[in-house]
N, C-alpha and C. Protein backbone atom coordinates (compact mmCIF):
# COMPACT_ATOMS: atom_id res chain seq x y z
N UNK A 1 0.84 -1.18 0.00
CA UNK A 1 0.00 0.00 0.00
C UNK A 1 0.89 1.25 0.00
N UNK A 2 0.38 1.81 -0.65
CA UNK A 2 1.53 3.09 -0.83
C UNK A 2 0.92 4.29 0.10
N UNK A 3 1.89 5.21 0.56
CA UNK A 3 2.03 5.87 2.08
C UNK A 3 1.49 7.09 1.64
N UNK A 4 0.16 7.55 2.29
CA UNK A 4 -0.12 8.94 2.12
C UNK A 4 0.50 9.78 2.47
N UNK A 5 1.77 9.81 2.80
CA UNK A 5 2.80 10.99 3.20
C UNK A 5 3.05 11.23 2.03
N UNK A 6 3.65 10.36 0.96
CA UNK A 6 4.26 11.04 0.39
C UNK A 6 3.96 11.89 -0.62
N UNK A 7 2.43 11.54 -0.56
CA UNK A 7 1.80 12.53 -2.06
C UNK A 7 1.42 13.90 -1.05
N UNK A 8 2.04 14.09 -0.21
CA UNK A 8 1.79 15.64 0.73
C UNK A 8 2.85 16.97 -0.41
N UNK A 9 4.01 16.34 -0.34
CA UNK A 9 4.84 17.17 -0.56
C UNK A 9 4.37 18.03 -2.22
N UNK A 10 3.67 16.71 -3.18
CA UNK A 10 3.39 16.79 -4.52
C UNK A 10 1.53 18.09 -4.40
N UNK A 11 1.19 17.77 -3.01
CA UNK A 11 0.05 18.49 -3.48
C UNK A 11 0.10 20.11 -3.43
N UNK A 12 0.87 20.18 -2.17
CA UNK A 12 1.96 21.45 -1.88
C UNK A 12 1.94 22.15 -3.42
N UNK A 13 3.09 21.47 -3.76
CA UNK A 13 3.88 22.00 -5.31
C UNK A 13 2.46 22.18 -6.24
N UNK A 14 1.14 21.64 -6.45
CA UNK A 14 0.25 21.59 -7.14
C UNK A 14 -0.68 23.13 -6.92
N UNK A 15 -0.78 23.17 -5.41
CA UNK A 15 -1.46 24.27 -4.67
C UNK A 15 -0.71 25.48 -5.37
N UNK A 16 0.70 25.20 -5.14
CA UNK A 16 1.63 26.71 -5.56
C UNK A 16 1.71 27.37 -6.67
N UNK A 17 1.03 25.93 -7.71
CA UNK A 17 1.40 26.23 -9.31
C UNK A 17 0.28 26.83 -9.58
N UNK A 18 -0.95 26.06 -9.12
CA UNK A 18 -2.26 26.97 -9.61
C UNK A 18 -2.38 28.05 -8.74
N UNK A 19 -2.19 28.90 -7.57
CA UNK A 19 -2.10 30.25 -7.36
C UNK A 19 -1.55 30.85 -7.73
N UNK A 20 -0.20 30.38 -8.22
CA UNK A 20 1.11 31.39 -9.41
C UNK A 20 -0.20 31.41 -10.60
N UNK A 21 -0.39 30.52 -11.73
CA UNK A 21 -1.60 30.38 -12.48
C UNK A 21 -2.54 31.47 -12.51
N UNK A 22 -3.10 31.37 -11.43
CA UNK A 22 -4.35 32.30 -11.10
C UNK A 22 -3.68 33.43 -11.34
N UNK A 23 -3.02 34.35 -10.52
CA UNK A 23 -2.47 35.36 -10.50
C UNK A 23 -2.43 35.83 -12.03
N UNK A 24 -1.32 35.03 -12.12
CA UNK A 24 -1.01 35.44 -13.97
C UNK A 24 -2.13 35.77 -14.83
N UNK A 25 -3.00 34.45 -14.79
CA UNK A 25 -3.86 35.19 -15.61
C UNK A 25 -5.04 36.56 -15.29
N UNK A 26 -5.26 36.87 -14.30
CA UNK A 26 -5.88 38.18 -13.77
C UNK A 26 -5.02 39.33 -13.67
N UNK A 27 -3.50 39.11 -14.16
CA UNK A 27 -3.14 40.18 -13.94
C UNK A 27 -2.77 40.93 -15.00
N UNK A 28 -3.48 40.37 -16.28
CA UNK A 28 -3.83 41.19 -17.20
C UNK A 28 -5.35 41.47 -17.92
N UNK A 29 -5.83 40.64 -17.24
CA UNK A 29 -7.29 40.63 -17.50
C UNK A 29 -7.93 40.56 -16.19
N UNK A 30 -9.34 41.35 -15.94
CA UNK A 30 -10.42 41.25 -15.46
C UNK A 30 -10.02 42.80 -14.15
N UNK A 31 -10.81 43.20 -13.32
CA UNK A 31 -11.32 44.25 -12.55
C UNK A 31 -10.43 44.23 -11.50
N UNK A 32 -10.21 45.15 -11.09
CA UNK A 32 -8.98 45.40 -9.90
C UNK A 32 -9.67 44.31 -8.89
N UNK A 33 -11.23 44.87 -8.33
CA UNK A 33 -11.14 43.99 -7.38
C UNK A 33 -11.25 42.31 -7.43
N UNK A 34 -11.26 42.06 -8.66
CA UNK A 34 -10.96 40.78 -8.71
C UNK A 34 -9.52 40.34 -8.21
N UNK A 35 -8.65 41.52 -8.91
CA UNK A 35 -7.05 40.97 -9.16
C UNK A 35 -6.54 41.04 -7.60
N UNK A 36 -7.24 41.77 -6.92
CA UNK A 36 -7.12 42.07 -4.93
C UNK A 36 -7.09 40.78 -4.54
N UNK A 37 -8.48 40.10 -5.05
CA UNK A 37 -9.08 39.26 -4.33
C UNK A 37 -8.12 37.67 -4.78
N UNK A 38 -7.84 37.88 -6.12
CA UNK A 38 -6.82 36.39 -6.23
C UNK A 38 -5.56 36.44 -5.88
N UNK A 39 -5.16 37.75 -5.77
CA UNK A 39 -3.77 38.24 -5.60
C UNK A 39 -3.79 37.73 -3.51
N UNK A 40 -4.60 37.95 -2.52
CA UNK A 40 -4.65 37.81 -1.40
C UNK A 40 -5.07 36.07 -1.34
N UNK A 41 -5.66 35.95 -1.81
CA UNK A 41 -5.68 34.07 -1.95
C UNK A 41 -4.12 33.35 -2.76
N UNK A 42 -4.20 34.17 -3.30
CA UNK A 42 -2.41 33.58 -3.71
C UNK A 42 -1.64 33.32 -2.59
N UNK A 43 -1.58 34.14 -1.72
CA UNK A 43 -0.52 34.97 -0.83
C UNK A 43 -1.16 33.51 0.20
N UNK A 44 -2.09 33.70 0.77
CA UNK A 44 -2.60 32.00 1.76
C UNK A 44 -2.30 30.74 0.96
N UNK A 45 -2.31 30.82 -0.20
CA UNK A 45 -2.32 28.95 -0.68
C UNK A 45 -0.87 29.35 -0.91
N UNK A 46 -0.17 30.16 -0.84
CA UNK A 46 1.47 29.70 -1.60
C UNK A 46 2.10 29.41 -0.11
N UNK A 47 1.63 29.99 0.90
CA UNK A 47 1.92 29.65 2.00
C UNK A 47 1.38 27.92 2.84
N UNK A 48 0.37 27.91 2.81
CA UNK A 48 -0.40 26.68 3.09
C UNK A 48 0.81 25.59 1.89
N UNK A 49 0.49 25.90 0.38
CA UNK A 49 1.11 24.79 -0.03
C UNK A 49 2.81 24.52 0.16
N UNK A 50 3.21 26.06 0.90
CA UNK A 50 5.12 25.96 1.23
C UNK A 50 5.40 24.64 1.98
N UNK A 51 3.78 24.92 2.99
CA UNK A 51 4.21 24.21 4.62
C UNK A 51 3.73 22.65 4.25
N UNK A 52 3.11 22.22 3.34
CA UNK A 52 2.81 21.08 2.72
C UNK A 52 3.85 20.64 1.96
N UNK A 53 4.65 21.03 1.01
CA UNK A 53 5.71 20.69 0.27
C UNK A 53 7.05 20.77 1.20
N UNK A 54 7.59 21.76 2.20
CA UNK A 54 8.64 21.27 2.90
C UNK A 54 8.38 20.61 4.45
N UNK A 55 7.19 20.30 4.69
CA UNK A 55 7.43 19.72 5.88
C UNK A 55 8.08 18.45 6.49
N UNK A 56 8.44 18.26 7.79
CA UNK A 56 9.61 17.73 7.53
C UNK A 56 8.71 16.28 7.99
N UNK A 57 8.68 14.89 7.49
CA UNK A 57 8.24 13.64 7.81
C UNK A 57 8.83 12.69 8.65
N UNK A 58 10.01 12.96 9.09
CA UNK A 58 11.09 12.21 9.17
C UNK A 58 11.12 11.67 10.81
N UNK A 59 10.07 11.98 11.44
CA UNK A 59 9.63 11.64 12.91
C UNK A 59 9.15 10.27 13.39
């Protein structure tokens, strides 16, 4: 059976790519307060997915 630890680190890196993603694309298209509002959700999932991709397992 394969170990749900290790797909932690991969969902991390997944979280980070689609808020980089998001960003990009609103930040040439669509309404300031949209670009506020994905730009401040970026800023929580790149963090949430940091602490998912380097945490340490090794306990």
């Amino acid at each position: 059976m394969v170990d749900k630890e290790q797909y932690t680190p991969f969902y991390g890196v997944v979280m980070i790519l689609a808020a980089l993603g998001a960003s990009l694309a609103v930040s040439y298209y669509g309404p300031t307060w949209l670009r506020v509002t994905v730009y401040l959700l970026t800023v929580a999932v790149v963090m949430v997915g940091g602490v998912m991709t380097f945490r340490d397992y090794s306990r």
